[in-house]
Structures are given as C-alpha cells and as structure tokens.
Protein backbone atom coordinates (compact mmCIF):
# COMPACT_ATOMS: atom_id res chain seq x y z
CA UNK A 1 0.00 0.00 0.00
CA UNK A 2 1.47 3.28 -0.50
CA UNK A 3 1.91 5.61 1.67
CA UNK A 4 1.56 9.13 0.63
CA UNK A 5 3.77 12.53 2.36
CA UNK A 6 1.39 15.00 1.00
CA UNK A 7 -2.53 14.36 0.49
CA UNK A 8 -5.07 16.62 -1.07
CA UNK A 9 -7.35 14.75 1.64
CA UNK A 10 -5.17 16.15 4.47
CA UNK A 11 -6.24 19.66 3.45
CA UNK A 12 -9.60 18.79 3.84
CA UNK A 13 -9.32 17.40 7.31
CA UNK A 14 -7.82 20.72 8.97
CA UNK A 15 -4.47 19.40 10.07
CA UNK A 16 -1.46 17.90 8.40
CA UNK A 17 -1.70 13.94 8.78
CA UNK A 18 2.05 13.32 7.78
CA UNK A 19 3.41 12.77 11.22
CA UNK A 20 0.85 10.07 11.41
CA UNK A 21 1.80 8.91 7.57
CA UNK A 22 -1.62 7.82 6.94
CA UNK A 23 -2.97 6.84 3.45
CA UNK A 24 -5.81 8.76 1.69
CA UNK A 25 -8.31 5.77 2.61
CA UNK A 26 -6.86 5.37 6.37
CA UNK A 27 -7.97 9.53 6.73
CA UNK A 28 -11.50 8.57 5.30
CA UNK A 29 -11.79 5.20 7.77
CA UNK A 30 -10.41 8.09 10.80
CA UNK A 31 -13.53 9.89 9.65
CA UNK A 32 -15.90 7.47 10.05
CA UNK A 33 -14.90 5.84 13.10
CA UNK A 34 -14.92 9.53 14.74
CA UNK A 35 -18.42 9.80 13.41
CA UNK A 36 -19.02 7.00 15.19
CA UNK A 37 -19.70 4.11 12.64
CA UNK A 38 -18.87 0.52 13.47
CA UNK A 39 -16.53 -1.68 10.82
CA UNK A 40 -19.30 -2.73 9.21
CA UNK A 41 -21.45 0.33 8.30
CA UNK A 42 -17.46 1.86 7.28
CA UNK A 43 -17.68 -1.15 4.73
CA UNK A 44 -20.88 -0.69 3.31
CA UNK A 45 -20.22 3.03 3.07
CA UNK A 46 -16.63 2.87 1.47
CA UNK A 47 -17.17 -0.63 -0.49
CA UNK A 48 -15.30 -2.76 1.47
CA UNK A 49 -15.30 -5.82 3.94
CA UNK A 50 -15.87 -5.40 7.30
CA UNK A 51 -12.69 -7.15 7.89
CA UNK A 52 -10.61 -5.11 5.57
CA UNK A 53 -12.55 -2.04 7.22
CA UNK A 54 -11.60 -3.86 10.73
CA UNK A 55 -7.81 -3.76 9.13
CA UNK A 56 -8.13 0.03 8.18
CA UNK A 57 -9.12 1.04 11.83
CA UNK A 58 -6.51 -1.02 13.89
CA UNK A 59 -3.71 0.04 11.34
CA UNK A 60 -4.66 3.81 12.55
CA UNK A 61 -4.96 2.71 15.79
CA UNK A 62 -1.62 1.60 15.94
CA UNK A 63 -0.29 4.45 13.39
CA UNK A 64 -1.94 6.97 15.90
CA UNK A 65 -0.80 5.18 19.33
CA UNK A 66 -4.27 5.05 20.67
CA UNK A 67 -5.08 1.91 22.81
CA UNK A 68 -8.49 1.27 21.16
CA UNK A 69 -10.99 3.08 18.54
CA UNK A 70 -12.46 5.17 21.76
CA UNK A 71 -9.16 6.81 22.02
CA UNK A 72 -8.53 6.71 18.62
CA UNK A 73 -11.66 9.09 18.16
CA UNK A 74 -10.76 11.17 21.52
CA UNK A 75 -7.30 11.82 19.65
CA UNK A 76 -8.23 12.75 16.14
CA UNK A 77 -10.65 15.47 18.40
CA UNK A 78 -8.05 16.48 20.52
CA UNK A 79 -5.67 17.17 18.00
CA UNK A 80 -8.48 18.48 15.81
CA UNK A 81 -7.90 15.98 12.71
CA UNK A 82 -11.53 15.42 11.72
C-alpha cells in the first residue's frame, strides 16, 4: 500500500496527517470511526469488507498510538484531525 507525504485529503481534514503517515483511505476510515460508525457500516459506506474495514481502523490505531478506537476518536478530536 502506499503511503503518501502529502494528500489533497489532508487539506480537507484541517491538520497535516504526515506525522501520522496515513494513506488517503486510512484519513477517510479516521472519519468514520470519529463519526461513530462501526466496521461494518465503514464497509458498506466505502465498499469494502468489514474485515478489511476492521484492518483500516486497527492500522490507525496503531499508526496513531491510541489503545483502542475510543481513544482513537478522543485523539483525532483532541488534536483536531476530523
């Protein structure tokens, strides 16, 4: 998967993302799981698997440092990503 430096998608989000160096579909999972969605509404939405949605989120997770998606989501606020 590639990882991208500079995103037009980090623009949209308010803060730069390339500390975190997350793709342009991990920022759009981020979204979602700080709108509160569960894997499997974040699949139907983007077109994927739950499990590959499942992926997405604890790739972040990790990426991010948080513990689980509750501090994922109190992270992305704090640091006013999404």
């Amino acid at each position: 998967m590639k990882k991208y430096y500079f995103s037009y998608a980090n623009i949209f989000v308010g803060k730069d993302l390339t500390m975190y160096y997350l793709t342009d579909r991990e920022i759009e999972v981020l979204r979602l799981v700080t709108q509160g969605y569960s894997n499997e509404q974040i699949g139907r939405i983007l077109f994927i698997s739950k499990h590959t949605a499942k992926m997405h989120v604890s790739t972040i997770i990790r990426k991010m440092g948080a513990i689980n998606r509750s501090e994922l989501a109190y992270i992305a606020g704090k640091e006013n990503i999404c």
